[in-house]
Structures are given as C-alpha cells and as structure tokens.
Protein backbone atom coordinates (compact mmCIF):
# COMPACT_ATOMS: atom_id res chain seq x y z
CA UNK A 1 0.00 0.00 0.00
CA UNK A 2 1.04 3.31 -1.05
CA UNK A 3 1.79 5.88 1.80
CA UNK A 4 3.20 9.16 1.99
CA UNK A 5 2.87 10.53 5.76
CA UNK A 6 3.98 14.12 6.45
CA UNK A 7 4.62 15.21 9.74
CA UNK A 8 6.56 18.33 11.95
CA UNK A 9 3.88 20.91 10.90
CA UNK A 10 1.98 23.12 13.92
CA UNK A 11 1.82 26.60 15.74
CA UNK A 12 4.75 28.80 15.49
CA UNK A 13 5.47 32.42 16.03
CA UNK A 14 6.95 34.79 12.80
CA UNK A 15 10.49 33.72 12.90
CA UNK A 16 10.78 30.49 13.69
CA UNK A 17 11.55 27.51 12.03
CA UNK A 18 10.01 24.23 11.20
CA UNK A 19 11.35 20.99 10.09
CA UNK A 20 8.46 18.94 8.04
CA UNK A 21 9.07 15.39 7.19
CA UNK A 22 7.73 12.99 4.47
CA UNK A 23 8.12 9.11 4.94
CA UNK A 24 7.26 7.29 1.98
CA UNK A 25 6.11 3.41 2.07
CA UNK A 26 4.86 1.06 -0.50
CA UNK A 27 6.37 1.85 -3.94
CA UNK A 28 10.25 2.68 -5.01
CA UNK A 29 11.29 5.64 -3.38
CA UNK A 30 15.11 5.91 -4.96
CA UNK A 31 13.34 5.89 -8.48
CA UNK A 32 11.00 8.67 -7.77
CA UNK A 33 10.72 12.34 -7.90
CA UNK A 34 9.94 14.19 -5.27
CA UNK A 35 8.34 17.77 -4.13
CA UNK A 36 6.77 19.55 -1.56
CA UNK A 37 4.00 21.62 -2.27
CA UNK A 38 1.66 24.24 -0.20
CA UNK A 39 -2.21 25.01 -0.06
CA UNK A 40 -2.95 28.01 2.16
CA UNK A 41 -6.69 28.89 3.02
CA UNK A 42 -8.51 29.93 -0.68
CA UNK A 43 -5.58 29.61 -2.67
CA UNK A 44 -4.32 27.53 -5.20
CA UNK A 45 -1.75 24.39 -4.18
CA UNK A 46 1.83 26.24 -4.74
CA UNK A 47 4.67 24.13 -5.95
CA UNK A 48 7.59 24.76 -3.36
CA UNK A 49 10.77 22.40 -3.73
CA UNK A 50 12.04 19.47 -5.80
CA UNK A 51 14.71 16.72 -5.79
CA UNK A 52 14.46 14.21 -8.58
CA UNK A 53 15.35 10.70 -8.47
CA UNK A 54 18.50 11.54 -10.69
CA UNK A 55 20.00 14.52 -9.00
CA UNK A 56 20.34 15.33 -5.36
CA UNK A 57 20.57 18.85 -6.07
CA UNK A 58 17.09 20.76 -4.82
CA UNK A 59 15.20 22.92 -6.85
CA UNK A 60 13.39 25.96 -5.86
CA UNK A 61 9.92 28.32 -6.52
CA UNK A 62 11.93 31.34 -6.44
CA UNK A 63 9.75 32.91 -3.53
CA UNK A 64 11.45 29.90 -1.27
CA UNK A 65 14.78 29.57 -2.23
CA UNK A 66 16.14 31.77 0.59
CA UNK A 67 14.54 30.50 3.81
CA UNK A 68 13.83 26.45 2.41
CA UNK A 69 15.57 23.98 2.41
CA UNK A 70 14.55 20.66 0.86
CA UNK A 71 16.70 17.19 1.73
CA UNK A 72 16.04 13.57 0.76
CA UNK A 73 17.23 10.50 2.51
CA UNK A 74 16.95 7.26 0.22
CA UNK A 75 17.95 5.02 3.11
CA UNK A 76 15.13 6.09 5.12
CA UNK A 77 12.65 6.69 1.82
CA UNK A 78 12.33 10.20 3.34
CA UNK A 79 12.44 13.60 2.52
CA UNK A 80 11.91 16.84 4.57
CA UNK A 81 11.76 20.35 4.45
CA UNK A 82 13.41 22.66 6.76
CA UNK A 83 12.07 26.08 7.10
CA UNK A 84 13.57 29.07 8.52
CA UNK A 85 12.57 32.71 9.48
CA UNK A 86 8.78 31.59 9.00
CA UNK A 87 6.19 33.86 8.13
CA UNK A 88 2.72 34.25 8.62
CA UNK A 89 1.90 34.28 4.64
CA UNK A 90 3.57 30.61 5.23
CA UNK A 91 0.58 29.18 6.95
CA UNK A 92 -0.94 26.57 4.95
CA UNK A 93 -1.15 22.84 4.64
CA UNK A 94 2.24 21.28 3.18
CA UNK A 95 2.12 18.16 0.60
CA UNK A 96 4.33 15.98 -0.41
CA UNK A 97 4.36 14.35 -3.55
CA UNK A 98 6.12 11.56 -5.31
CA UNK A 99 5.87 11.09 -9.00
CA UNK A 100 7.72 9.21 -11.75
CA UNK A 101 6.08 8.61 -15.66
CA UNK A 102 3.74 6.22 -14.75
CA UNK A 103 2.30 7.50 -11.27
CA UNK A 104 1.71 10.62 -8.77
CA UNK A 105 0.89 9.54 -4.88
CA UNK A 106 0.41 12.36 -1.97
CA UNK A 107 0.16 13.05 0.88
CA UNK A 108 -2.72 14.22 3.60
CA UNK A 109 -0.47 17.09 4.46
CA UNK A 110 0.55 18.76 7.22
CA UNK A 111 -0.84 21.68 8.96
CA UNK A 112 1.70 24.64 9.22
CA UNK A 113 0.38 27.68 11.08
CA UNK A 114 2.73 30.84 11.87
CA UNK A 115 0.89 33.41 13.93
CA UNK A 116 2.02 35.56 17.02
C-alpha cells in the first residue's frame, strides 16, 4: 500500500523555524521524484521544492529559495523540508508528492500555522 505521511507541521510564532518530514512506504522511493508543495486557506496548491530521483541537487519556486531547504534520505525513503525565518503568509497545509512517468501519490499534508 502506497503511503506518503507528512509530519513536523503546527503553531509557530513569525520567525521560527520548522522541520516537516515525508516518509514514503509502499512503492520505489530511490526511483521517484519528489516535491513539496503548499495550499494556504482559498488559494491555489503552490509548488515549493524538488529533488528528482536523478540529482540530489534541490530545486526551488523562487519565492522559497532563501529561507527552504529541501533534503532527501533514500535510506530512510524520506524527505523533509526545513524552514527558517517563517512567516505568517507561510501558513498553509504542506504536501508531499512523489511522481515518476507512470504514477503521482500524496500526501494528507501537514498543517503549518505561523501566527504571534
């Protein structure tokens, strides 16, 4: 069975940081792409981060580069996102997603919520 379960997300004052995880189960993580994505309150789901199955390098919406960081660890079919300096435009749920030519799984999400 497919699973992708996110977790780390909750209450946090402006400035802060947050480290989300994703742990994958059920498919082959080393061969798939993954990204974390974003859906605040009446908006539209916002791509934020990348790392394929190719290339460890991360990739970045620009608006995230500076205070993101995305990591993957294929020995524990997990990936996470650290963020720093949070703000309170940051509150939304955060999705992870695997994909590869043939399928695209997610997540449930995790809640993020920056207030003061």
């Amino acid at each position: 069975q497919v699973q992708l379960a996110e977790s780390g997300g909750g209450l946090v004052q402006p400035g802060k940081s947050l480290r989300l995880s994703c742990a994958a189960s059920g498919f082959p993580f080393i061969t798939y792409n993954m990204r974390w994505y974003r859906q605040a309150p009446g908006k539209e789901r916002e791509w934020v981060a990348e790392i394929t199955s190719a290339d460890p390098t991360p990739i970045y919406a620009d608006s995230f580069e500076a205070r993101f960081t995305m990591s993957r660890d294929n020995a524990r079919n997990t990936v996470y996102l650290q963020m720093n300096n949070l703000k309170v435009e940051d509150t939304a749920v955060y999705l992870c997603n695997a994909y590869n030519y043939m399928n695209d799984y997610w997540g449930q999400g995790t809640q993020v919520t920056v207030s003061s």
